[in-house]
Protein backbone atom coordinates (compact mmCIF):
# COMPACT_ATOMS: atom_id res chain seq x y z
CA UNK A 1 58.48 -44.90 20.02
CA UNK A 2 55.38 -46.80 19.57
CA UNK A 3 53.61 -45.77 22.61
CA UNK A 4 54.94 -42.66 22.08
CA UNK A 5 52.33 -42.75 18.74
CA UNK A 6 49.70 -44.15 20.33
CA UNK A 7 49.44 -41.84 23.32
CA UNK A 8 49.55 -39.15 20.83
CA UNK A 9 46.65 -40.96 18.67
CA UNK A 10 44.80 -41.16 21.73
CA UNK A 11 45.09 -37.49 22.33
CA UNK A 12 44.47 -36.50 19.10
CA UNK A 13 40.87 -38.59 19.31
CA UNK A 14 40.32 -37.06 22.50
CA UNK A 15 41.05 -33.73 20.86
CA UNK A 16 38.81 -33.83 17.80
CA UNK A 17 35.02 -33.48 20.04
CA UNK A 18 36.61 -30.10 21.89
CA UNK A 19 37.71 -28.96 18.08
CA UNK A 20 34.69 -29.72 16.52
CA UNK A 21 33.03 -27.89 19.27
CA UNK A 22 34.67 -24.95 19.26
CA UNK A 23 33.98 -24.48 15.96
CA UNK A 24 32.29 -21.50 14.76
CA UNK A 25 28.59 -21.16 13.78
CA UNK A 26 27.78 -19.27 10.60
CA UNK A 27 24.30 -19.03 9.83
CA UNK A 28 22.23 -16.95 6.68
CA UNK A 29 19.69 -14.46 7.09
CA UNK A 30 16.78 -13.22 4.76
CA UNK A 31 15.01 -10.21 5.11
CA UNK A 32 13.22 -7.55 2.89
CA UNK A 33 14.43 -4.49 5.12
CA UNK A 34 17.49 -2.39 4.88
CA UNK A 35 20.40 -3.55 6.14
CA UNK A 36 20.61 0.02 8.10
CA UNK A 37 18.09 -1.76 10.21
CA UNK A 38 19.41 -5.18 10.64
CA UNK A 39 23.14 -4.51 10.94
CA UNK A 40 23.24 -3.13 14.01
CA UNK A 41 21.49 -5.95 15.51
CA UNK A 42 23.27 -8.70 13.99
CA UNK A 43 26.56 -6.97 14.97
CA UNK A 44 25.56 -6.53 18.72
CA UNK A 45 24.62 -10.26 18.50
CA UNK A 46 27.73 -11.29 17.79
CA UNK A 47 29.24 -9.86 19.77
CA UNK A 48 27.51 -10.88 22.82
CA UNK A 49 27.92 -14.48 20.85
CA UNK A 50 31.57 -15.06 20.15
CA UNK A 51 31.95 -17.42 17.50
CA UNK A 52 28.60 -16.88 16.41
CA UNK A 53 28.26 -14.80 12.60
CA UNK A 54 24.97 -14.11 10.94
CA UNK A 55 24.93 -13.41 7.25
CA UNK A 56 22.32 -11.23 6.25
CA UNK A 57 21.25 -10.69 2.86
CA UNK A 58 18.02 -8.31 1.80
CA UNK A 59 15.82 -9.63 -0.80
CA UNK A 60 13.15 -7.51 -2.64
CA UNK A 61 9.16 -7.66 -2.15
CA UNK A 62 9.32 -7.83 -5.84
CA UNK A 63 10.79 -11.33 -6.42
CA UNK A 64 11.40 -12.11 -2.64
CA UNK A 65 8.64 -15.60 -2.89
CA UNK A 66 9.98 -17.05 -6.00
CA UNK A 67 13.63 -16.57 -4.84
CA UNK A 68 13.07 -18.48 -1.36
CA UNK A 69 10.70 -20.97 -3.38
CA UNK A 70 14.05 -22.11 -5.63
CA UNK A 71 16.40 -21.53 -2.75
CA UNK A 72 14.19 -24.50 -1.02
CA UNK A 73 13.89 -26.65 -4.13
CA UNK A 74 18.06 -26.25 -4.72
CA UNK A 75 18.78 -27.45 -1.45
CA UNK A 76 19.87 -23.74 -0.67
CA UNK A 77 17.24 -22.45 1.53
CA UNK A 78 18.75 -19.69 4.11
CA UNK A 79 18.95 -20.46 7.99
CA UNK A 80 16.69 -17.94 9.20
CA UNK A 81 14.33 -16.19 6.54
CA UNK A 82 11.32 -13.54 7.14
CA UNK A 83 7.98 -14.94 5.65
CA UNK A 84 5.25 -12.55 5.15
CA UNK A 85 2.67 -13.79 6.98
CA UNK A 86 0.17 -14.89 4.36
CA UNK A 87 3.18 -17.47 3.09
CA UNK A 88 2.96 -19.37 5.89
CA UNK A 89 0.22 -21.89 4.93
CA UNK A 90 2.52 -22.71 1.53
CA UNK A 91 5.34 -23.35 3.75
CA UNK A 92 4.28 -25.51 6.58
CA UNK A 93 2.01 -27.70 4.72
CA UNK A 94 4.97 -28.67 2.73
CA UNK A 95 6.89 -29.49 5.40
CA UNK A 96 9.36 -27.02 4.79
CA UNK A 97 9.95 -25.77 8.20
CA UNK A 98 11.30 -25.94 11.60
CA UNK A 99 9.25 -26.75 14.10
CA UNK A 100 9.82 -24.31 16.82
CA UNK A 101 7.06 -24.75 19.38
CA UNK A 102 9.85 -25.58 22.09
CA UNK A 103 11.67 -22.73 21.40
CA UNK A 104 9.44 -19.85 21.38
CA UNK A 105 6.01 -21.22 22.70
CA UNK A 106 7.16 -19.42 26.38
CA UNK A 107 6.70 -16.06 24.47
CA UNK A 108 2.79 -16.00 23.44
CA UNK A 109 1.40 -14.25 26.11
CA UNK A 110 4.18 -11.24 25.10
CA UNK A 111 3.50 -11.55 21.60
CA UNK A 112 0.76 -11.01 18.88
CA UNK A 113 -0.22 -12.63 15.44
CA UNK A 114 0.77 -16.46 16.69
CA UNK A 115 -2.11 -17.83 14.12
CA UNK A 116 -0.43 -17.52 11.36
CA UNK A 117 2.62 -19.45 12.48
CA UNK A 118 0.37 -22.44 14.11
CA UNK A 119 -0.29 -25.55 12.29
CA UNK A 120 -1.93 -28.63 14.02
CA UNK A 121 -1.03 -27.07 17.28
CA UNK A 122 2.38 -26.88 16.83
CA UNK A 123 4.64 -23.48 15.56
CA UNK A 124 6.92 -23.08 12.54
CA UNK A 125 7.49 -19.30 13.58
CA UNK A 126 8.03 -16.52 15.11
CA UNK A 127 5.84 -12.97 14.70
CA UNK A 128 8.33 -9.90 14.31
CA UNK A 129 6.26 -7.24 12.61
CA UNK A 130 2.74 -6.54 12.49
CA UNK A 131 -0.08 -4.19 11.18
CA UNK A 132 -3.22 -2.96 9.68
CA UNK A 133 -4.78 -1.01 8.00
CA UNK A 134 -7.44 1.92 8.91
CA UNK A 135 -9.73 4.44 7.66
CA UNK A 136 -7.79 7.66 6.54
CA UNK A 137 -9.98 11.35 6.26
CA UNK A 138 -9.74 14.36 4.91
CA UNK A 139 -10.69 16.54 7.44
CA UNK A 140 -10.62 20.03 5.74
CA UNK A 141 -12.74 18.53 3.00
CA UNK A 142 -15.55 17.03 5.64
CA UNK A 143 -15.62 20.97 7.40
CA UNK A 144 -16.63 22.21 3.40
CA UNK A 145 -18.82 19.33 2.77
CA UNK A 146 -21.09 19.77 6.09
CA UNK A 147 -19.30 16.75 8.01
CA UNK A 148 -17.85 16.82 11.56
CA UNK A 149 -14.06 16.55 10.80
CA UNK A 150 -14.06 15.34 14.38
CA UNK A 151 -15.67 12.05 13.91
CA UNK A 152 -14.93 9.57 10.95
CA UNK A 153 -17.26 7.40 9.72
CA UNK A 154 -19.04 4.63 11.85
CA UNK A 155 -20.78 2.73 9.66
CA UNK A 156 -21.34 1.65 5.94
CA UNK A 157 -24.35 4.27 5.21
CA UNK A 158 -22.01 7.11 6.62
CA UNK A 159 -18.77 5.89 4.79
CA UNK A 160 -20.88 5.79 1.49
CA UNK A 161 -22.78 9.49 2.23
CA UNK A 162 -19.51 11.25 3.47
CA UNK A 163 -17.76 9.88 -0.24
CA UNK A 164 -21.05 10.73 -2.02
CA UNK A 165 -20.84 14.75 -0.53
CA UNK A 166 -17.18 15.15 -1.03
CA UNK A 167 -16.90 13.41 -4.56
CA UNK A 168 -16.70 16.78 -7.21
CA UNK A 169 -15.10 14.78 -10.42
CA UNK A 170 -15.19 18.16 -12.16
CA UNK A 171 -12.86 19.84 -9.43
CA UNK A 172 -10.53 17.11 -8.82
CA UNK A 173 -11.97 15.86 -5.96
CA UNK A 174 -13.05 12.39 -5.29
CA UNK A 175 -14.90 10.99 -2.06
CA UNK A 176 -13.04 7.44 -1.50
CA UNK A 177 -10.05 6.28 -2.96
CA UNK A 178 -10.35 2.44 -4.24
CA UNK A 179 -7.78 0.23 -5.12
CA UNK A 180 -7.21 -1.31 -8.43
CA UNK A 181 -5.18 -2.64 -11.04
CA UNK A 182 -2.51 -3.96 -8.71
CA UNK A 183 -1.55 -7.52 -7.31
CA UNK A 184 -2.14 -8.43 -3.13
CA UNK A 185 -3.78 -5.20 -2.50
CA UNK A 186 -7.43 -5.12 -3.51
CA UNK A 187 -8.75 -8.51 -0.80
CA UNK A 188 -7.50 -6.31 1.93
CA UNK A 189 -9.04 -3.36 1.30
CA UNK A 190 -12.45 -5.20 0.07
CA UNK A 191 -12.81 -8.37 2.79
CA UNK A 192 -13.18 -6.04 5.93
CA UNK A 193 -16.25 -4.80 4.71
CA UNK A 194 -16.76 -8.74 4.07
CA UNK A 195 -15.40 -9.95 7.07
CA UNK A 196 -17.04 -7.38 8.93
CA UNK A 197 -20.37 -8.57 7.88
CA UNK A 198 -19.42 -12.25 8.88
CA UNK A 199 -18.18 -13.14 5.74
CA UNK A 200 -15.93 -16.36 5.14
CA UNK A 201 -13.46 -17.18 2.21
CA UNK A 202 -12.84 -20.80 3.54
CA UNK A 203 -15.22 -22.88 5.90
CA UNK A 204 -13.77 -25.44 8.22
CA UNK A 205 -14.09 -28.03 6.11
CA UNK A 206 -11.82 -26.33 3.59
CA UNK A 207 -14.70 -25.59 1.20
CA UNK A 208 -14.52 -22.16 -0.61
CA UNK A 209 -17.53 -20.28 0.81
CA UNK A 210 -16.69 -17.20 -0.77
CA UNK A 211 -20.15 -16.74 -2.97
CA UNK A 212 -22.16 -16.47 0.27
CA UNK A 213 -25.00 -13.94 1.04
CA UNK A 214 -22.95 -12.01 3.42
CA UNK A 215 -19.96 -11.46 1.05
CA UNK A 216 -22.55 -10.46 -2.02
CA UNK A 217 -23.96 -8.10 0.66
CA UNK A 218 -20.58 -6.51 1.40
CA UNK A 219 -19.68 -6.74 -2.83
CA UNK A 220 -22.80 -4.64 -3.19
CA UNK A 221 -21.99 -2.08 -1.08
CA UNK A 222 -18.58 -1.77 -2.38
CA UNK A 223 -19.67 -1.41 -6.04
CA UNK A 224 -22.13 1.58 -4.46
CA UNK A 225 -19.17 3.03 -3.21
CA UNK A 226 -17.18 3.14 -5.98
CA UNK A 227 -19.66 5.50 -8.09
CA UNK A 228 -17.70 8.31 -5.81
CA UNK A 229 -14.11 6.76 -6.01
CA UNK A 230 -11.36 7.30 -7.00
CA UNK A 231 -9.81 4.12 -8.28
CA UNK A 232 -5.69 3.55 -8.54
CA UNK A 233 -3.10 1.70 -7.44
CA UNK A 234 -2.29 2.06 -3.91
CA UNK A 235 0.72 5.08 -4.26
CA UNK A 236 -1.34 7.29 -7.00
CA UNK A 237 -4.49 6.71 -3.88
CA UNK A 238 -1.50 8.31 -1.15
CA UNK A 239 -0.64 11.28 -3.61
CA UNK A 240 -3.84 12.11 -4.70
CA UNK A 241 -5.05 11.90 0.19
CA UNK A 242 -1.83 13.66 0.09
CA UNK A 243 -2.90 16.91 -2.15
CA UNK A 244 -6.22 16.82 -0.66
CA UNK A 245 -8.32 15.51 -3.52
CA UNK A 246 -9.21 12.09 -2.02
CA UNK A 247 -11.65 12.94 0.95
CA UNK A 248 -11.29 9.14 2.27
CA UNK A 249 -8.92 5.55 1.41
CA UNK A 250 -7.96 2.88 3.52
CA UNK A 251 -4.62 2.85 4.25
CA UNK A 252 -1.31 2.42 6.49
CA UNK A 253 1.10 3.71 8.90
CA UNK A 254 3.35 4.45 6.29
CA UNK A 255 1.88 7.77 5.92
CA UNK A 256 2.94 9.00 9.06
CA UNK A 257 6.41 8.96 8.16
CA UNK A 258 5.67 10.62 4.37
CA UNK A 259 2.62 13.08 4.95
CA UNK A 260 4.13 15.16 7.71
CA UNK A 261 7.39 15.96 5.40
CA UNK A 262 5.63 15.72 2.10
CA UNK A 263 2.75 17.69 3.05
CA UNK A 264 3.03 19.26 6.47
CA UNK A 265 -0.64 21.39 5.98
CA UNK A 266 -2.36 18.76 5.46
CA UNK A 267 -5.46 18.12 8.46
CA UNK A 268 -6.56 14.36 8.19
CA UNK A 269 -7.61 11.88 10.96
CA UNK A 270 -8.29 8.31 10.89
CA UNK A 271 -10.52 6.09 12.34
CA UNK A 272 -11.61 2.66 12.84
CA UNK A 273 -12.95 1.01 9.74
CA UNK A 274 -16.80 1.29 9.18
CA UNK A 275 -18.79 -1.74 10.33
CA UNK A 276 -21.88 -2.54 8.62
CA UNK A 277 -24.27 -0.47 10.77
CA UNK A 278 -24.93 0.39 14.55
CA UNK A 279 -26.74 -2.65 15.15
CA UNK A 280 -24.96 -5.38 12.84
CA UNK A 281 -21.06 -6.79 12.22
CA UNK A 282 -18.03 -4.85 13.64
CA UNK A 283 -14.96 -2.95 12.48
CA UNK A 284 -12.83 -5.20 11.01
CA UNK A 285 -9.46 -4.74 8.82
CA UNK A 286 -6.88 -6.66 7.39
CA UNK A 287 -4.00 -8.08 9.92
CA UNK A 288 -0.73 -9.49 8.69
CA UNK A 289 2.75 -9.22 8.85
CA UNK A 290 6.50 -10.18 8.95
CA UNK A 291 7.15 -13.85 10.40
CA UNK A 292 10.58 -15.47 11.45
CA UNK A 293 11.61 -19.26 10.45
CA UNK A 294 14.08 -21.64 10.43
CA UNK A 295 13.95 -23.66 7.34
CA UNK A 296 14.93 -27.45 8.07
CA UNK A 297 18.15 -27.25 6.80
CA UNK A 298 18.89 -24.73 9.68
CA UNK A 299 22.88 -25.14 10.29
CA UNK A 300 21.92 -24.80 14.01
CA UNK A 301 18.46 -23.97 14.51
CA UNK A 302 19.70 -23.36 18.87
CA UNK A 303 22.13 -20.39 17.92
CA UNK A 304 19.21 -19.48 15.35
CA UNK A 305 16.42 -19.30 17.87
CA UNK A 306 18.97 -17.56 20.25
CA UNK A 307 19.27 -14.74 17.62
CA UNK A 308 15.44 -14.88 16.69
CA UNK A 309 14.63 -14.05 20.49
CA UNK A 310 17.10 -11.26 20.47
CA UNK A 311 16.13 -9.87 17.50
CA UNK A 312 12.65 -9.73 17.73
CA UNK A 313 12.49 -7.53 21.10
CA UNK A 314 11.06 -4.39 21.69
CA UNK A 315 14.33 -2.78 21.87
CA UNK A 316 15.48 -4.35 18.29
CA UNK A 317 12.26 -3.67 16.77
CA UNK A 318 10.83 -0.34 17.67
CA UNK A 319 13.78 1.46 15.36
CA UNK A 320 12.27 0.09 12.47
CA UNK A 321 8.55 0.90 13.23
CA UNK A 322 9.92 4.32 14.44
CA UNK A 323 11.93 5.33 11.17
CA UNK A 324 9.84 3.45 8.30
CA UNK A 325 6.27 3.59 10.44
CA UNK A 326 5.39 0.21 8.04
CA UNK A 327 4.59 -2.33 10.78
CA UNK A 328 4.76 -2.36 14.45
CA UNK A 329 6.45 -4.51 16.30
CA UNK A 330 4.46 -8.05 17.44
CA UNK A 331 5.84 -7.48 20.95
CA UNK A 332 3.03 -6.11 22.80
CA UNK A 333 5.12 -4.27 25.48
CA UNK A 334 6.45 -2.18 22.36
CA UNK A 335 3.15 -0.12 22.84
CA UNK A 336 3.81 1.47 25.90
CA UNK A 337 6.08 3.76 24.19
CA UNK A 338 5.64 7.30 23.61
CA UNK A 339 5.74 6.92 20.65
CA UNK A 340 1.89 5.73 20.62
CA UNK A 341 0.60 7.22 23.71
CA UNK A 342 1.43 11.01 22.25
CA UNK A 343 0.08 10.20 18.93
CA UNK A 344 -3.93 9.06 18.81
CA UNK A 345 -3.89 8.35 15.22
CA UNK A 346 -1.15 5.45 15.70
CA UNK A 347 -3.22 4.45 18.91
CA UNK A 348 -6.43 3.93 16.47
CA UNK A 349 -3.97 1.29 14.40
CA UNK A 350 -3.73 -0.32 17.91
CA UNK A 351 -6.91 -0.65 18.58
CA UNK A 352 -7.66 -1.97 15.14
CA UNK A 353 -5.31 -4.46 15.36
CA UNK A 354 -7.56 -5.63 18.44
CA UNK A 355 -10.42 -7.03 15.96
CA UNK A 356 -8.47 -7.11 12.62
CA UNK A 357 -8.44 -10.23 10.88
CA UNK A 358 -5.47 -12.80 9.67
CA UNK A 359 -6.80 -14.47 6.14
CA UNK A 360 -6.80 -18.17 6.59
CA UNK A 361 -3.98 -19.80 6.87
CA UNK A 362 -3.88 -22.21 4.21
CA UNK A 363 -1.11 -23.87 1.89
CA UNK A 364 -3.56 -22.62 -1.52
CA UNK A 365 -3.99 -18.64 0.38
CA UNK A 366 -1.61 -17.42 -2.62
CA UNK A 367 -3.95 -18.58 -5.27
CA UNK A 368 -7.06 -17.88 -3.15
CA UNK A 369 -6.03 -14.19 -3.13
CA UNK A 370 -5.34 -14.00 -6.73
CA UNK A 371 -8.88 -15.46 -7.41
CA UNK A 372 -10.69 -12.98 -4.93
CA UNK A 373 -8.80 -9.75 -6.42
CA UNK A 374 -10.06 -10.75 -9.56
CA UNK A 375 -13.40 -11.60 -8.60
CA UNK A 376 -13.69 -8.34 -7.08
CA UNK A 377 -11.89 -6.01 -9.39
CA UNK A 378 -13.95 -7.58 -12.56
CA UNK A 379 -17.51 -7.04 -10.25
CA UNK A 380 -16.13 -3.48 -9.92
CA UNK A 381 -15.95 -2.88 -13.95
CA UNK A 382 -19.22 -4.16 -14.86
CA UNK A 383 -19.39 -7.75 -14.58
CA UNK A 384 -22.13 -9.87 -13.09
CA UNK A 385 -21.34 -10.83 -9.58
CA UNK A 386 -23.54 -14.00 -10.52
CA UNK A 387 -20.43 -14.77 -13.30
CA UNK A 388 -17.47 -13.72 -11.54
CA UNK A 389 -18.48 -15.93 -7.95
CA UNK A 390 -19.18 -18.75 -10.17
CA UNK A 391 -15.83 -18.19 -12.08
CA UNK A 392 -13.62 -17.64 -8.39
CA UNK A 393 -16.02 -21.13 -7.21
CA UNK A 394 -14.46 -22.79 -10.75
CA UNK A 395 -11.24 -21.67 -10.49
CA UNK A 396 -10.55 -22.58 -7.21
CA UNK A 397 -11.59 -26.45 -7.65
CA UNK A 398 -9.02 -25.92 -10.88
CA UNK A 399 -6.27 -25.22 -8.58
CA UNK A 400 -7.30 -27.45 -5.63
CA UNK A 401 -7.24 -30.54 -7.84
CA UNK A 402 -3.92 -29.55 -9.61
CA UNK A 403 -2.58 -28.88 -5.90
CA UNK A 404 -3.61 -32.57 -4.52
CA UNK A 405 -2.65 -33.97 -8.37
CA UNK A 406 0.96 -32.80 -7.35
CA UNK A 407 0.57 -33.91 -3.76
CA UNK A 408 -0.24 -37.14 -4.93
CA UNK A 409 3.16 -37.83 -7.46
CA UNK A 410 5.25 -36.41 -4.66
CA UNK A 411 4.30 -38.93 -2.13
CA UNK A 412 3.97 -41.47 -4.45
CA UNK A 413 7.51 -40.75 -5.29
CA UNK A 414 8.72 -40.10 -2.16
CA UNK A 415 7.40 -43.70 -1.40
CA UNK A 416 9.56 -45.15 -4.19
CA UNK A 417 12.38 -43.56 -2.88
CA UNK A 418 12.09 -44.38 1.04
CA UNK A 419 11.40 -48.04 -0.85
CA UNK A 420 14.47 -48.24 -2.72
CA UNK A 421 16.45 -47.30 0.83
CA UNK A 422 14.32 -49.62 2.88
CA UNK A 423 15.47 -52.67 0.01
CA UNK A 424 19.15 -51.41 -0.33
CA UNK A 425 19.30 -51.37 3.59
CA UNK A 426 18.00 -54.91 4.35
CA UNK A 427 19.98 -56.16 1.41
CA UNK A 428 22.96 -54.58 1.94
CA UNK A 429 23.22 -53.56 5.38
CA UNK A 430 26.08 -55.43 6.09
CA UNK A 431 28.12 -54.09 3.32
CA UNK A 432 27.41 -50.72 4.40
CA UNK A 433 28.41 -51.67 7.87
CA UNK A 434 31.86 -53.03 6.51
CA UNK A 435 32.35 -49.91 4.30
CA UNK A 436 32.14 -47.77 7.21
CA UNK A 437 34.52 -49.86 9.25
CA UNK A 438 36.83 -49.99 6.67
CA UNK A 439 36.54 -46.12 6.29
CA UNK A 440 37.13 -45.89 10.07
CA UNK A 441 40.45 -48.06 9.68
CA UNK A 442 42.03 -46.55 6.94
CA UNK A 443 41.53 -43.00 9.01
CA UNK A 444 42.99 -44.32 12.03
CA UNK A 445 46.48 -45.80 9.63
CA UNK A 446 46.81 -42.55 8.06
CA UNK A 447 46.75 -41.01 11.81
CA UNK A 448 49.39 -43.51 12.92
CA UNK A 449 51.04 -43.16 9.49
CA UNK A 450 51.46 -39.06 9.93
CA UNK A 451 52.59 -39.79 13.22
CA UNK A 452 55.14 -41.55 12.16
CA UNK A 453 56.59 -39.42 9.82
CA UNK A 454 56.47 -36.50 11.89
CA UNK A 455 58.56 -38.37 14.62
CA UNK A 456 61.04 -39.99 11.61
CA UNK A 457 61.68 -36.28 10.28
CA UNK A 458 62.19 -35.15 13.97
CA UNK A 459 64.20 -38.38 14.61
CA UNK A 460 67.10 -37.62 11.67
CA UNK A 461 66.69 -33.60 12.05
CA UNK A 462 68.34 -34.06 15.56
């Protein structure tokens, strides 16, 4: 009877790596899309991955941060989680994430937008969606004011005469639409004028060098512009381009999926944004977009990157630019579809996204965009650009000391903690040694001890 038990202990420990194995892999998903697009994917995933399910779960632009912010804190982070783009910074300087430069670093030269998922060389991401923004006109509106609806503007003095000609208050027309009174909008509408003109927000020596000549130069310009704008938040600026009463805005691909249905008469064109003049800067816009990580507490970040490469493919990614027209994909092969080649107004967004600009990637960019809206938004209502980039130069030393004050008290803690282990493992090691033991004996008696029952119940059944 006895070796009867132990030959079946023995299997049973032989047993347990194959079931542990075998077991399934269940990993979480966040994303901000509809599950319409994600579904499908995830379904044809697993089933090319048996064993394999991916939970997805859409959170909202609205509250999307602060949700993943306390999911990390709770010890309840997802697997896999989309990151805009400008997040990035916050999350790997705190250490937050995955690093996934062996798992996806064979894939640059296919894919755009890598810098904002680089830190000291190494990558905590992977791009999925990308864009820009461009220069949208009204092209029935530059035939009656004298322009050539054929060409958009070029430069800054033909951006600001083409607004001053079209602008007609009294009829309900305006010449540019300008964005305000709205959160993460206005710095990407106002720094590609600034980073056109060789502007900086951050110097390499992570110094705020955002009151500089060249960004005063560009703030000037912009305050010309907007005696002939309209200014709103960035919808009102699409329905007002959208009835023809905004003769030019800056704005996105999005409108190729609403204009045509919303307003099918409407004539516009776009162009490249205006660079500073013939002789001086270069078009510039705003360049960001939808990134892919795997927080540390990935379940298994291999079946995770598996799904990450397959979901992030031109053939899993082009449905979503094709139906919502909100970003393109970051695969670059995606733009040898028709889909671009027919159209030349999605080509221009293209070609923009050649010399568009990613804002720096830094763990204080959520702050630093707060501070350059409002420097920019009070400039535009009167104040003294003197006060308000002496106020942004303030405020960010504010939050730059409170941000190294915190650093500070977490490693100082974390150094009391890693203490207390270091102590508790040189002076108890050896109890910790015989606990596990002891755990590892009683497991193996209750093994023999089921064993034994099973074959006592078999013994008197028979």
């Amino acid at each position: 009877m006895y070796k009867t038990v132990i030959k079946s202990i023995l299997l049973l420990l032989l047993l347990v790596p194959a079931l542990v194995q075998g077991a399934d892999v269940e990993l979480t998903f966040w994303n901000f899309w509809d599950p319409k697009f994600i579904l499908p994917v995830i379904k044809q995933f697993e089933k090319d991955n048996p064993g394999v399910k991916i939970n997805n779960e859409q959170v909202s632009w609205g509250n999307g941060l602060d949700k993943i912010v306390v999911a990390m804190a709770n010890g309840r982070a997802p697997d896999i989680c989309e990151l805009g783009s400008t997040w990035m910074g916050k999350f790997m300087a705190e250490g937050a994430l995955l690093d996934v430069t062996d798992k996806f670093c064979d894939l640059k030269p296919d894919y755009m937008m890598w810098e904002p998922a680089t830190m000291n060389g190494r990558l905590y991401g992977m791009p999925w969606l990308a864009g820009t923004r461009v220069m949208f006109y009204n092209r029935t509106l530059f035939k009656n004011a004298g322009l050539d609806p054929d060409h958009g503007p070029e430069t800054w003095a033909e951006l600001l005469e083409a607004a001053r000609l079209i602008h007609n208050p009294e009829k309900g027309l305006y010449g540019f639409g300008m964005n305000a009174g709205e959160g993460h909008i206005l710095y990407k509408k106002f720094m590609p004028f600034a980073w056109g003109n060789g502007g900086k927000i951050i110097d390499e020596n992570d110094a705020m060098v955002f009151d500089s000549p060249l960004n005063r130069e560009a703030l000037d310009f912009y305050l010309r512009l907007k005696e002939f704008s309209y200014c709103e938040k960035q919808d009102l600026l699409d329905e007002a381009f959208k009835r023809g009463r905004l003769g030019l805005a800056i704005s996105g691909s999005w409108n190729f999926a609403r204009y045509p249905i919303d307003a099918p008469e409407l004539d516009f064109g776009v162009t490249l944004m205006p660079k500073p003049a013939k002789d001086k800067g270069f078009s510039t816009s705003f360049f960001g977009g939808e990134i892919l990580v795997l927080f540390k507490s990935c379940k298994d970040p291999d079946v995770a990157a598996r799904f990450v490469r397959f979901l992030t493919t031109v053939e899993n990614t082009l449905p979503i630019t094709r139906e919502a027209l909100v970003s393109f994909p970051a695969h670059k092969g995606a733009y040898k579809d028709a889909m671009f080649t027919n159209d030349p107004r999605l080509n221009v967004f293209v070609e923009q996204m050649k010399t568009a600009v990613h804002p720096p990637v830094h763990r204080l960019w959520i702050e630093l965009e707060k501070i350059i809206n409002n420097t920019v938004e009070r400039a535009m209502y009167g104040e003294s650009p003197d006060v308000v980039f002496a106020d942004a130069k303030r405020e960010f030393a504010r939050v730059a000391q409170r941000d190294s004050n915190g650093a500070a008290a977490v490693a100082n803690a974390s150094g009391s903690a890693a203490g207390a282990v270091v102590s508790a493992g040189q002076n108890g090691g050896s109890s910790q040694v015989l606990l596990l033991t002891l755990i590892g004996v009683g497991t193996l008696l209750n093994a023999i001890l089921l064993l034994f029952l099973i074959y006592e119940v078999k013994k008197n059944a028979s």
